[in-house]
C-alpha atoms as a PDB file:
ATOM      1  CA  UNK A   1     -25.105 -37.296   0.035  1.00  0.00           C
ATOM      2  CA  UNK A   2     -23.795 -34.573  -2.949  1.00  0.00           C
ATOM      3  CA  UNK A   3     -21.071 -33.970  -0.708  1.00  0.00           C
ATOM      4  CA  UNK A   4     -19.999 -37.963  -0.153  1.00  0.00           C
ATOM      5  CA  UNK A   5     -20.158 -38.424  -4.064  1.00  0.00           C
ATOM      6  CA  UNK A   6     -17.594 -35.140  -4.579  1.00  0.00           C
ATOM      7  CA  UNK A   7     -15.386 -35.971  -2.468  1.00  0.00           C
ATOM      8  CA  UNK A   8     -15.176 -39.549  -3.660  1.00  0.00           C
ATOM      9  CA  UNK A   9     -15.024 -37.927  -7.257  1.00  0.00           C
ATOM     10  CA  UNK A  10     -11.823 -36.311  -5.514  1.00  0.00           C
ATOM     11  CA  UNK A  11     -10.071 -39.281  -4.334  1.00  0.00           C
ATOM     12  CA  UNK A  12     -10.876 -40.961  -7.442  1.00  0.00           C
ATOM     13  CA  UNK A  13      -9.085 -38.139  -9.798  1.00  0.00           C
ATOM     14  CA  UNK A  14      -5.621 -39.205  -8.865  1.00  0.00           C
ATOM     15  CA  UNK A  15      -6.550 -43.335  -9.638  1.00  0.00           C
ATOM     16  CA  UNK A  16      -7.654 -42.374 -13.363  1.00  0.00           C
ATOM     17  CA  UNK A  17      -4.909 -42.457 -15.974  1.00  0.00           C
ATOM     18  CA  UNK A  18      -4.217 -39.525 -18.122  1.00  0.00           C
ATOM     19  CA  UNK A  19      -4.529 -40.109 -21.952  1.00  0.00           C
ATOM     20  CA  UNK A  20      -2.948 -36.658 -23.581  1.00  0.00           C
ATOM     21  CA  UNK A  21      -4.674 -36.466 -26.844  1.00  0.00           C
ATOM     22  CA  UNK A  22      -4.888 -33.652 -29.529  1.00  0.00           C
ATOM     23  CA  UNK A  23      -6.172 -30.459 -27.340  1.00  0.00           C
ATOM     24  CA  UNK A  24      -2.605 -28.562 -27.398  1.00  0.00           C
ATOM     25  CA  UNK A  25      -3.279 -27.775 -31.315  1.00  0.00           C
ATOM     26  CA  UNK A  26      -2.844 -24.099 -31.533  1.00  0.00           C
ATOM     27  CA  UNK A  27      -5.716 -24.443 -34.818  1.00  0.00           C
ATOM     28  CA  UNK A  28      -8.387 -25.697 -32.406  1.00  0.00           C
ATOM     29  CA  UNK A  29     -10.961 -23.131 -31.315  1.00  0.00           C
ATOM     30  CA  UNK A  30      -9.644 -23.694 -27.743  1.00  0.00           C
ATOM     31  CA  UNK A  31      -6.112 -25.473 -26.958  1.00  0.00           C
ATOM     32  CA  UNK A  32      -4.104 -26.381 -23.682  1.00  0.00           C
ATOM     33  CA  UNK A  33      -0.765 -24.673 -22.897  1.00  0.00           C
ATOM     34  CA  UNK A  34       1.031 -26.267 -20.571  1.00  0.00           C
ATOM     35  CA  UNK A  35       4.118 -23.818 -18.782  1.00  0.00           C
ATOM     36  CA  UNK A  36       7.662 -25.028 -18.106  1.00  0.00           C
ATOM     37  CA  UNK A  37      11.105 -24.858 -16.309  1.00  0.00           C
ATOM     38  CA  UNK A  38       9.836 -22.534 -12.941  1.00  0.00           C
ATOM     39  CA  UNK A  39       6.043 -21.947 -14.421  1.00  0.00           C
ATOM     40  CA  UNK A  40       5.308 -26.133 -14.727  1.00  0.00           C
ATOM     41  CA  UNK A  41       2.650 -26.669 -13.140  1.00  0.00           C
ATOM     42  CA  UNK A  42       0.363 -23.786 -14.690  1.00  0.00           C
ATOM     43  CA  UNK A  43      -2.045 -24.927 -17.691  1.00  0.00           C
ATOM     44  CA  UNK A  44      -3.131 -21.910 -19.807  1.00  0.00           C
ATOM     45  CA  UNK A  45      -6.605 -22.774 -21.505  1.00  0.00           C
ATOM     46  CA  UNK A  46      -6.547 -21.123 -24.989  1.00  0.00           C
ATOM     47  CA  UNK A  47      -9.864 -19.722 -26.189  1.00  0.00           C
ATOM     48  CA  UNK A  48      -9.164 -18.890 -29.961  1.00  0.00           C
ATOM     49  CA  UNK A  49     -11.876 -18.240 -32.451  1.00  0.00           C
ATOM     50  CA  UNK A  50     -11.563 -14.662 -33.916  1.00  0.00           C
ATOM     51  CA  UNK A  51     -13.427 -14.346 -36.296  1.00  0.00           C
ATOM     52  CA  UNK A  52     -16.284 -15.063 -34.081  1.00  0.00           C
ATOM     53  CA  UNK A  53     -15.455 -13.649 -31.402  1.00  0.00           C
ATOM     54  CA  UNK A  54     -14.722 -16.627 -28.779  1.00  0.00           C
ATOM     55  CA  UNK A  55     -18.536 -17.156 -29.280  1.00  0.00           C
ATOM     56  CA  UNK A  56     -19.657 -20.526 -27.846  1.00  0.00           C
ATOM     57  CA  UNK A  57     -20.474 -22.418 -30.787  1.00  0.00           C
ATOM     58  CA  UNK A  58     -21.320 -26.040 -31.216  1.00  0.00           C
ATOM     59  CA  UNK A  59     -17.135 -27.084 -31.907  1.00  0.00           C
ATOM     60  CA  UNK A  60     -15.758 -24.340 -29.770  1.00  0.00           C
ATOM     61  CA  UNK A  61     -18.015 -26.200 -26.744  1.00  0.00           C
ATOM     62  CA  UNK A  62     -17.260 -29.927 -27.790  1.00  0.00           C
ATOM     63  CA  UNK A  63     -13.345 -28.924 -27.827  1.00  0.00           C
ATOM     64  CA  UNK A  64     -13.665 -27.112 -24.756  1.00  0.00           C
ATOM     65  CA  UNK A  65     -15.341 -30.007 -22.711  1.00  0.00           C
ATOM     66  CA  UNK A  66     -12.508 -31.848 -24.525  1.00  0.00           C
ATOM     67  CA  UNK A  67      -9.948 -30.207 -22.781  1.00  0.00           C
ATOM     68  CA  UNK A  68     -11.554 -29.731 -19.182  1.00  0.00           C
ATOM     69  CA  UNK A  69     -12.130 -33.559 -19.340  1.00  0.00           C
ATOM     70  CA  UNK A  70      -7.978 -33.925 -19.709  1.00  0.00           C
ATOM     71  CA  UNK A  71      -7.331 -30.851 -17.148  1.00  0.00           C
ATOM     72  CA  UNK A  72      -9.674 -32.952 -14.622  1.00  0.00           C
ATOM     73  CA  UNK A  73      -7.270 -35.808 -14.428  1.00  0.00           C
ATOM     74  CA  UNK A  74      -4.243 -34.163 -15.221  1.00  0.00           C
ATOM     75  CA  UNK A  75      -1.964 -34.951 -12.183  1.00  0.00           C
ATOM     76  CA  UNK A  76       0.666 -32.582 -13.339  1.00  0.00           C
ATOM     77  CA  UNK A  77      -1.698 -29.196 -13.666  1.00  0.00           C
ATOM     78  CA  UNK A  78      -1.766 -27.663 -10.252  1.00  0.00           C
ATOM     79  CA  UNK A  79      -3.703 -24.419 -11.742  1.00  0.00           C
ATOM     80  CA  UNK A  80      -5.496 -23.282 -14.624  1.00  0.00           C
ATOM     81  CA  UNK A  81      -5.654 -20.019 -16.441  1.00  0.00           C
ATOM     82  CA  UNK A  82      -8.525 -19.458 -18.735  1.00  0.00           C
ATOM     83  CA  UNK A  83      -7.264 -17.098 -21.594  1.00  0.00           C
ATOM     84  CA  UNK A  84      -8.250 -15.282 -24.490  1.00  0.00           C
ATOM     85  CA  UNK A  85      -5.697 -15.154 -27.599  1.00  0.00           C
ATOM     86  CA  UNK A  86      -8.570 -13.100 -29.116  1.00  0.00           C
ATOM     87  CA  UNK A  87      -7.570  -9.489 -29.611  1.00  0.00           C
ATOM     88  CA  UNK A  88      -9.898  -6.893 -27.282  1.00  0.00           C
ATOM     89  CA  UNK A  89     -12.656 -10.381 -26.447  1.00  0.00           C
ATOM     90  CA  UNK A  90     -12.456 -12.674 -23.982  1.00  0.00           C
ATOM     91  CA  UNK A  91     -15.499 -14.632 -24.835  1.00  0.00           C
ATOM     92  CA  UNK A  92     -18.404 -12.364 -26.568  1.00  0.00           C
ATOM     93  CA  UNK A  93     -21.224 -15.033 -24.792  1.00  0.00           C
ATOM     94  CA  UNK A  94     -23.655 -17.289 -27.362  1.00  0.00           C
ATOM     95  CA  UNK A  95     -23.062 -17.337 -30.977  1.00  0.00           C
ATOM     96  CA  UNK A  96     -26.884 -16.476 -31.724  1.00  0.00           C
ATOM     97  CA  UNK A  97     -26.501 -16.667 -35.423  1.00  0.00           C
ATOM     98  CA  UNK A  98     -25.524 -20.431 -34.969  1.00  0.00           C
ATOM     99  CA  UNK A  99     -28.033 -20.519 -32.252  1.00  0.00           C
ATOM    100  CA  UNK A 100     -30.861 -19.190 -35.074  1.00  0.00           C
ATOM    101  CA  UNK A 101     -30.268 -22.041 -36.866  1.00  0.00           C
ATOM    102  CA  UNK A 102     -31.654 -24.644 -34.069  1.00  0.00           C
ATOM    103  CA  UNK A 103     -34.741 -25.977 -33.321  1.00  0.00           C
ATOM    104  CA  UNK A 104     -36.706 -24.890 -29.636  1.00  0.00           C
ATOM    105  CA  UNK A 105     -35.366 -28.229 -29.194  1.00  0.00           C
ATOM    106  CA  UNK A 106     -31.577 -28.383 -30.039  1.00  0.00           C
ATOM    107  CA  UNK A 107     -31.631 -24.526 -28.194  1.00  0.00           C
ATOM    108  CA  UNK A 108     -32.305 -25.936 -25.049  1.00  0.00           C
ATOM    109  CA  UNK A 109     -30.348 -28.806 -24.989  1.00  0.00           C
ATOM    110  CA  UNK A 110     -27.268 -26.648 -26.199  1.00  0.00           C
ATOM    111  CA  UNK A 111     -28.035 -23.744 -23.159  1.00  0.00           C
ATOM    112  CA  UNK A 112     -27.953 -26.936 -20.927  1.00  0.00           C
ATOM    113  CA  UNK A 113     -25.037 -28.052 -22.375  1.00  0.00           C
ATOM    114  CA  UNK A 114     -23.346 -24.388 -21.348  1.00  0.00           C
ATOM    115  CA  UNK A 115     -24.533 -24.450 -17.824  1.00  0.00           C
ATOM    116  CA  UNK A 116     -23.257 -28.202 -17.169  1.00  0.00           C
ATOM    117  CA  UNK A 117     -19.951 -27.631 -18.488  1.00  0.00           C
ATOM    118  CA  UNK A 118     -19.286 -23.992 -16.657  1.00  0.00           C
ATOM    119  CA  UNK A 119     -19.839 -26.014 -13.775  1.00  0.00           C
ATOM    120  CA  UNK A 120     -17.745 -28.256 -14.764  1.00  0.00           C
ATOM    121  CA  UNK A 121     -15.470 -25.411 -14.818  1.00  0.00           C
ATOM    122  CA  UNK A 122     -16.710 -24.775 -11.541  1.00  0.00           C
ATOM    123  CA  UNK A 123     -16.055 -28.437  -9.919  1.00  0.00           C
ATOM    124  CA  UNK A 124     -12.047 -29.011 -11.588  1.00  0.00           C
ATOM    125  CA  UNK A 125     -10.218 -30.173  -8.885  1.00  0.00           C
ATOM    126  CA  UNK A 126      -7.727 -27.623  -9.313  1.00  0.00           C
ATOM    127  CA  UNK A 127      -7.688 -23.218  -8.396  1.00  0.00           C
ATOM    128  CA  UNK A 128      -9.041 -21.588 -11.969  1.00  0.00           C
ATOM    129  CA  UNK A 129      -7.562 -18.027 -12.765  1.00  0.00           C
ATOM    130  CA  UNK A 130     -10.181 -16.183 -15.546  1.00  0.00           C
ATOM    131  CA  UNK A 131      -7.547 -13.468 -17.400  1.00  0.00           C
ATOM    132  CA  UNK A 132     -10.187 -10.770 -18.830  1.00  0.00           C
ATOM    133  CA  UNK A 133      -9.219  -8.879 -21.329  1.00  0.00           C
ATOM    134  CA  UNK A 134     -11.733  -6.923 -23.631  1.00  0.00           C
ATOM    135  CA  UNK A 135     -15.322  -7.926 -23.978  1.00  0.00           C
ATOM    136  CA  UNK A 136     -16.804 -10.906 -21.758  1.00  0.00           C
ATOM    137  CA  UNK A 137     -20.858 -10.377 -22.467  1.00  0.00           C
ATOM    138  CA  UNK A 138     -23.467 -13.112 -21.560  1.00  0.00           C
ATOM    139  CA  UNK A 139     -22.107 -16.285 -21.741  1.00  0.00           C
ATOM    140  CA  UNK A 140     -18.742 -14.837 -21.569  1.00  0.00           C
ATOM    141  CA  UNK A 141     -19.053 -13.390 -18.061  1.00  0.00           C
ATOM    142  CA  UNK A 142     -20.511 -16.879 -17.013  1.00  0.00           C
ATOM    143  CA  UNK A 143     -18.060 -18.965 -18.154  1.00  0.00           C
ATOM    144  CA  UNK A 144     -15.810 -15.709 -16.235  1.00  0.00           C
ATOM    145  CA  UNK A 145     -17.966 -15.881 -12.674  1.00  0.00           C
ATOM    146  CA  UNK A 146     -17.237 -20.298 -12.661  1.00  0.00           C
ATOM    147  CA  UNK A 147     -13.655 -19.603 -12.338  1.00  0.00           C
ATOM    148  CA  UNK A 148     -12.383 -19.501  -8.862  1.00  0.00           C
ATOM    149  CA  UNK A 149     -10.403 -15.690  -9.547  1.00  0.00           C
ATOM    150  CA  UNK A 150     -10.695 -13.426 -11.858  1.00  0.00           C
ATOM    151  CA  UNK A 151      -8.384 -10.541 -13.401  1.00  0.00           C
ATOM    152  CA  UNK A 152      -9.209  -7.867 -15.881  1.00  0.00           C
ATOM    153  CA  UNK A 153      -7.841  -5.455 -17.816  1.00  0.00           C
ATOM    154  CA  UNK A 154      -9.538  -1.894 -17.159  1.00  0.00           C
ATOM    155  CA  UNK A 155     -10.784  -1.644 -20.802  1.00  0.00           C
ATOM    156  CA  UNK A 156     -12.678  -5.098 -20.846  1.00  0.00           C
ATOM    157  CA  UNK A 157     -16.508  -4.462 -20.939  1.00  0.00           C
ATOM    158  CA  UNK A 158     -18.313  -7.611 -18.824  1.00  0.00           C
ATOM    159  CA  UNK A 159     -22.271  -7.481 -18.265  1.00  0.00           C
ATOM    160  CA  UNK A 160     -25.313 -10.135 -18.465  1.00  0.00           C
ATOM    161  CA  UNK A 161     -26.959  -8.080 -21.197  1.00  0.00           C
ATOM    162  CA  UNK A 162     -29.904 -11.408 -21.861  1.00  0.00           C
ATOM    163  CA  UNK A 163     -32.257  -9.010 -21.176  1.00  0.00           C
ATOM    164  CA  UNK A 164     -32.042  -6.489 -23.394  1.00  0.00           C
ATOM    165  CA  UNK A 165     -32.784  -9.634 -25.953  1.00  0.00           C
ATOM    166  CA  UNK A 166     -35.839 -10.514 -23.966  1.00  0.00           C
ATOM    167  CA  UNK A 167     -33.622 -13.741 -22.265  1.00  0.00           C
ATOM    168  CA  UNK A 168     -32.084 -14.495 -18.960  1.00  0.00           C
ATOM    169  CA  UNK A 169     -28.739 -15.766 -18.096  1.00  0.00           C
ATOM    170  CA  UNK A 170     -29.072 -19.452 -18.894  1.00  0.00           C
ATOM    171  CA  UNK A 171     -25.635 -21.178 -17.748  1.00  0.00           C
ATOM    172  CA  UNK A 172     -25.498 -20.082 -14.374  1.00  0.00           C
ATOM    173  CA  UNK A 173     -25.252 -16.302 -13.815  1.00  0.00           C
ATOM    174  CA  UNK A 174     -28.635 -15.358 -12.404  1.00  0.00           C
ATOM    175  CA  UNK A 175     -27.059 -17.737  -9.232  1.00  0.00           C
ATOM    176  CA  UNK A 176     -23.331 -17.272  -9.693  1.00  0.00           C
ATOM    177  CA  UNK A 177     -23.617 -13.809 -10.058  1.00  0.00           C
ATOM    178  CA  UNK A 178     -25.830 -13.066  -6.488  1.00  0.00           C
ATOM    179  CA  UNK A 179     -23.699 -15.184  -4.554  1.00  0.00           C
ATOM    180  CA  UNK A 180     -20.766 -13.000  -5.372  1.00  0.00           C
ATOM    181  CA  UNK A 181     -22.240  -9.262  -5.412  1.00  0.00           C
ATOM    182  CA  UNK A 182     -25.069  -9.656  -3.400  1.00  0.00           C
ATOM    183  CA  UNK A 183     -29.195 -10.206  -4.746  1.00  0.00           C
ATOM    184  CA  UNK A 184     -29.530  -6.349  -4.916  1.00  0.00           C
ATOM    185  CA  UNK A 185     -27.292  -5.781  -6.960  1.00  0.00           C
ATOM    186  CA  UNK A 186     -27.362  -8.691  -9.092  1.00  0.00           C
ATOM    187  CA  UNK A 187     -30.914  -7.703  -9.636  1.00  0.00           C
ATOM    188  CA  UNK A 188     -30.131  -4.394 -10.955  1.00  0.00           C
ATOM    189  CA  UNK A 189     -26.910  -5.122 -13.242  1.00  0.00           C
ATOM    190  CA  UNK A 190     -29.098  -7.902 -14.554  1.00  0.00           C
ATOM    191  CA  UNK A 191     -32.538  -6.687 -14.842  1.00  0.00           C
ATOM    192  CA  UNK A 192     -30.758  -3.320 -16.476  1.00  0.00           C
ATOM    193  CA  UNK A 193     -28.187  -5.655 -18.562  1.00  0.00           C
ATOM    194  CA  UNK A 194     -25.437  -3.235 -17.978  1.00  0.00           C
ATOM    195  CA  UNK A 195     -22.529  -3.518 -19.374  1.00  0.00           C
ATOM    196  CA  UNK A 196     -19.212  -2.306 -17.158  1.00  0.00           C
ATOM    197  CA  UNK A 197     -15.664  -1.873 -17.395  1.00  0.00           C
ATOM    198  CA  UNK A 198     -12.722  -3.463 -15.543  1.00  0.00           C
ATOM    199  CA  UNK A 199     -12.417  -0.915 -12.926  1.00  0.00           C
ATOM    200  CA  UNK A 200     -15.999  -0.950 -11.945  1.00  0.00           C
ATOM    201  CA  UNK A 201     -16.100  -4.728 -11.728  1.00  0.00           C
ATOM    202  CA  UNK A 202     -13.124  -4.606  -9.462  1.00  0.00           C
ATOM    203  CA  UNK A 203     -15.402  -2.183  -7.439  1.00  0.00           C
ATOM    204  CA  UNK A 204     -18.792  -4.529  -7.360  1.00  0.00           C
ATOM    205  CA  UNK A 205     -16.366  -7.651  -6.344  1.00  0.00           C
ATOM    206  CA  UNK A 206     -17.105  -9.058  -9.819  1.00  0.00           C
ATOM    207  CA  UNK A 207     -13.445  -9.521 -10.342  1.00  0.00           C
ATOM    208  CA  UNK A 208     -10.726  -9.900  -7.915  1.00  0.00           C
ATOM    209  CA  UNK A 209      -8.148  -7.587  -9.357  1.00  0.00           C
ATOM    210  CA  UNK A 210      -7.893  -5.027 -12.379  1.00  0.00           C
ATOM    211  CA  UNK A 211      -4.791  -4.135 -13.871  1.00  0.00           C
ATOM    212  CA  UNK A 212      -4.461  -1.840 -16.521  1.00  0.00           C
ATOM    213  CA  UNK A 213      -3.473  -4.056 -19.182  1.00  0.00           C
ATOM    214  CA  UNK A 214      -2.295  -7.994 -19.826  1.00  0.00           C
ATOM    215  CA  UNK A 215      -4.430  -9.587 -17.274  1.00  0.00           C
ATOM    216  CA  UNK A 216      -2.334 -12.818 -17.906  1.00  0.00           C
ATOM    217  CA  UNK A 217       0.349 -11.616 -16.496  1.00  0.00           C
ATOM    218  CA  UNK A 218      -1.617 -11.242 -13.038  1.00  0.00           C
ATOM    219  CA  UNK A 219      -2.876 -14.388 -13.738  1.00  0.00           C
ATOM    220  CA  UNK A 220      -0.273 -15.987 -13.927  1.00  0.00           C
ATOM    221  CA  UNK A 221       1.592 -14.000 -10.910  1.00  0.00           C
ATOM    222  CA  UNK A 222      -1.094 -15.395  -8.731  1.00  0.00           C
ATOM    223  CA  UNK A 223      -0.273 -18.804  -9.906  1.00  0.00           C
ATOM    224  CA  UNK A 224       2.849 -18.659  -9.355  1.00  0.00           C
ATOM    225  CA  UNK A 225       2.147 -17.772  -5.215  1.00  0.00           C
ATOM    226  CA  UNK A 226      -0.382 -21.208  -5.526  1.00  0.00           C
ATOM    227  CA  UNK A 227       2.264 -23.023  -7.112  1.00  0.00           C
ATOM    228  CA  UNK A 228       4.626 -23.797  -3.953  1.00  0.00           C
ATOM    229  CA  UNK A 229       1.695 -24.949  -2.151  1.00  0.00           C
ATOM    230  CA  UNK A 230       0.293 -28.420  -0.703  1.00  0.00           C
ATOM    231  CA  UNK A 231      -1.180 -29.588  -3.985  1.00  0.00           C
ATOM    232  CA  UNK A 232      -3.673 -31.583  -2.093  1.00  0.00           C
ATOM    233  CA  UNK A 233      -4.513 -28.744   0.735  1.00  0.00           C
ATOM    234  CA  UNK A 234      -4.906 -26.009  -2.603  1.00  0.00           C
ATOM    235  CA  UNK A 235      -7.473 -28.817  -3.973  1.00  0.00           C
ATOM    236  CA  UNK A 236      -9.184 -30.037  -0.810  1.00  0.00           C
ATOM    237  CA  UNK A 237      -9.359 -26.227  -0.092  1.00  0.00           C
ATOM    238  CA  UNK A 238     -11.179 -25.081  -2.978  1.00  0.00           C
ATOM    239  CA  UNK A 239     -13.861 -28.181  -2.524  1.00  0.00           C
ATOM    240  CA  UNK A 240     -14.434 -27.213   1.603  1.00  0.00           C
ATOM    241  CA  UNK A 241     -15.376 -23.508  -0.140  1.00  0.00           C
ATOM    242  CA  UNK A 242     -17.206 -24.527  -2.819  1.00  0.00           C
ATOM    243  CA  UNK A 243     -19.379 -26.808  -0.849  1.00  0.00           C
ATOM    244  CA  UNK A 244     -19.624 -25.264   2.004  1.00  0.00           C
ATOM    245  CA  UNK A 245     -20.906 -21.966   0.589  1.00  0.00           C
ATOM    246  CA  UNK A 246     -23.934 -23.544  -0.176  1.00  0.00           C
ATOM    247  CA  UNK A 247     -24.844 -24.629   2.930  1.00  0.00           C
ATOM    248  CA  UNK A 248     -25.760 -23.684   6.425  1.00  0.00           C
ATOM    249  CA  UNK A 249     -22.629 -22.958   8.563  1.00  0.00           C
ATOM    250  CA  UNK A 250     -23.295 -26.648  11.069  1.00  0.00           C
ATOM    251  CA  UNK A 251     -23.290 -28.371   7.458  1.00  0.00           C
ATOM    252  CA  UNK A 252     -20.236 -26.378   6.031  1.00  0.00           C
ATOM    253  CA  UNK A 253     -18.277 -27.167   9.318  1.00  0.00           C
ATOM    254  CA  UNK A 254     -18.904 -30.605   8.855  1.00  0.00           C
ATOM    255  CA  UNK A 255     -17.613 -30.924   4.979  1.00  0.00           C
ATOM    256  CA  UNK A 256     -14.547 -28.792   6.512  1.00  0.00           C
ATOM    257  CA  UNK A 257     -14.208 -32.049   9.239  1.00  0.00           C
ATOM    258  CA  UNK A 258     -14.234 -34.227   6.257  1.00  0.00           C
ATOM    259  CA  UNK A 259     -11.770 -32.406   3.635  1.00  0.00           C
ATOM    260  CA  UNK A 260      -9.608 -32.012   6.378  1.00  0.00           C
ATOM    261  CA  UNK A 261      -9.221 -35.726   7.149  1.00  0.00           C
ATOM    262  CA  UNK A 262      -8.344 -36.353   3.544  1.00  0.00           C
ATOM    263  CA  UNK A 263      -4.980 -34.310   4.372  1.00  0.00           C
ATOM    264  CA  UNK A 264      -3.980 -36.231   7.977  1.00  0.00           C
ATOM    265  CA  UNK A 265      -2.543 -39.551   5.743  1.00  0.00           C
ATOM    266  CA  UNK A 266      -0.770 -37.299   3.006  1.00  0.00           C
ATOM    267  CA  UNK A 267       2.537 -37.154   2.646  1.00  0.00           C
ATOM    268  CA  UNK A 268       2.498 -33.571   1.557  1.00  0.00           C
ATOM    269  CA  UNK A 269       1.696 -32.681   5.566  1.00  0.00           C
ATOM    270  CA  UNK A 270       4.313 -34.461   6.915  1.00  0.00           C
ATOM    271  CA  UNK A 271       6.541 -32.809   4.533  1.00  0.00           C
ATOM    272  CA  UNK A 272       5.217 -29.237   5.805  1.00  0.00           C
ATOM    273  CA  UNK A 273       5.401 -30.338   9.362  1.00  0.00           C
ATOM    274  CA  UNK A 274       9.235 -31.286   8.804  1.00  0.00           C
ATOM    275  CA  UNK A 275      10.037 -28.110   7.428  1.00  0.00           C
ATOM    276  CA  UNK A 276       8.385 -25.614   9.416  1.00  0.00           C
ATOM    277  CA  UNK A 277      10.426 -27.374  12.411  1.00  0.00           C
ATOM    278  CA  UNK A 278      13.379 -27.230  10.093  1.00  0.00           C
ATOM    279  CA  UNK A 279      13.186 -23.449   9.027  1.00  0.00           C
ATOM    280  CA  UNK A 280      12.899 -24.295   5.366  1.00  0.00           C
ATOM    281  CA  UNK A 281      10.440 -24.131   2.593  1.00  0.00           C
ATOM    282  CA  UNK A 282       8.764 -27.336   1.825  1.00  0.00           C
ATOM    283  CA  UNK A 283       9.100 -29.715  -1.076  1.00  0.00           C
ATOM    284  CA  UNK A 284       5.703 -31.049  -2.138  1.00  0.00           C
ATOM    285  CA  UNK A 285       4.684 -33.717  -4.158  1.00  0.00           C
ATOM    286  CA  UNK A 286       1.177 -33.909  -4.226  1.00  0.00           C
ATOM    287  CA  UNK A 287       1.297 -37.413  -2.193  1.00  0.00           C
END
């Protein structure tokens, strides 16, 4: 049944019209920028509150669910970069000071609020790059571990440290986390809260490459190889993996079956059939 509805949620992305609205203001907390010329196609998601630290306040969450919902439909965004324009931070987790301020009540609903929109994150139709840079704590690194790939810079510092404040990870990494490490030894980098660098995240599997500065520029060499690929295949791809993961391998096979009938009828296939018999690189349109 979950895997009829997201896969109707698919088909239905491209029948929804895009509205464009305010989220490319460089003074919002987060911001779209969207590449041109050879680099269209890429949408950079800004994350830009310094003097807090890329915490995830109450307006830094409502603008970022602001932008995912336009990335969602956004027929023209083939992959998305989340980014930091925060010097040495990527996103320093919770703002707890803001988060002292609200009732057992409003806490709850707001740690909710985290975990349904990093999966949201999560479920965007299109490949998510995470560029790491500097400190992704908490929150941070779960917002980090919903993204699809992940880059960091050897001096960023990533852990979930709830722990230490007597707290668990509340917006999805006590499951993300496992699923990409292993339960061991999730268990001990969470039960612990350690805290480790670039290098020995690329080492654990936390991340998928660490380069020793400007992890944007990875990022966005990797989506520049997704780029010239079938738009569709790239999305349909990403949904037979991330739903098929969770299953039992007869199950999985079976949501493979089904993504892979969604790309018979495209146009985009027919176009890569023609040109591997032609010897030339194909021209997609995402049709």
């Amino acid at each position: 049944m979950l895997t009829q509805k997201l896969l109707l949620n698919f088909r239905s992305l491209a029948l929804r019209p895009l509205a464009y609205s305010t989220t490319c203001d460089p003074k919002n907390e987060v911001f779209l920028e969207r590449l041109t010329g050879k680099d269209e196609g890429i949408t950079i998601v800004n994350m830009n509150r310094p003097e807090k630290k890329n915490s995830l306040g109450k307006v830094f969450m409502n603008q970022f669910c602001e932008v995912l919902e336009e990335i969602k439909y956004d027929p023209k965004t083939r992959v998305v970069i989340l980014n930091s324009k925060c010097e040495n931070v990527f996103c320093s987790g919770a703002d707890l000071k803001e988060r002292k301020t609200m009732s057992q009540q409003e806490a709850t609903k707001f740690v909710n609020g985290l975990r349904d929109s990093f999966t949201d994150v999560e479920r965007l139709p299109q490949p998510v790059i995470a560029a790491i840079d500097g400190f992704a704590l908490g929150g941070g690194l779960e917002l980090a571990l919903a993204c699809d790939i992940r880059v960091a810079s050897q001096k960023s510092k990533m852990g979930l440290v709830e722990t230490k404040w007597a707290l668990i990870p509340g917006a999805g990494g006590s499951q993300r986390l496992y699923r990409i490490v292993g339960v061991a030894k999730a268990k001990e980098l969470i039960y612990t809260a350690a805290v480790f660098d670039g290098s020995e995240a690329e080492k654990l599997g936390v991340v998928n490459h660490c380069v020793a500065s400007n992890p944007i520029d990875k990022s966005i060499d990797i989506a520049r190889k997704i780029l010239p690929r079938g738009p569709i295949a790239v999305k349909l791809a990403k949904l037979a993996i991330n739903l098929g993961s969770q299953t039992d391998i007869t199950s999985a096979l079976s949501v493979e079956q089904q993504c892979y009938a969604q790309i018979i009828p495209t146009q985009d296939r027919q176009e890569g059939m023609k040109a591997f018999a032609e010897k030339r690189e194909p021209v997609y349109k995402g049709e």
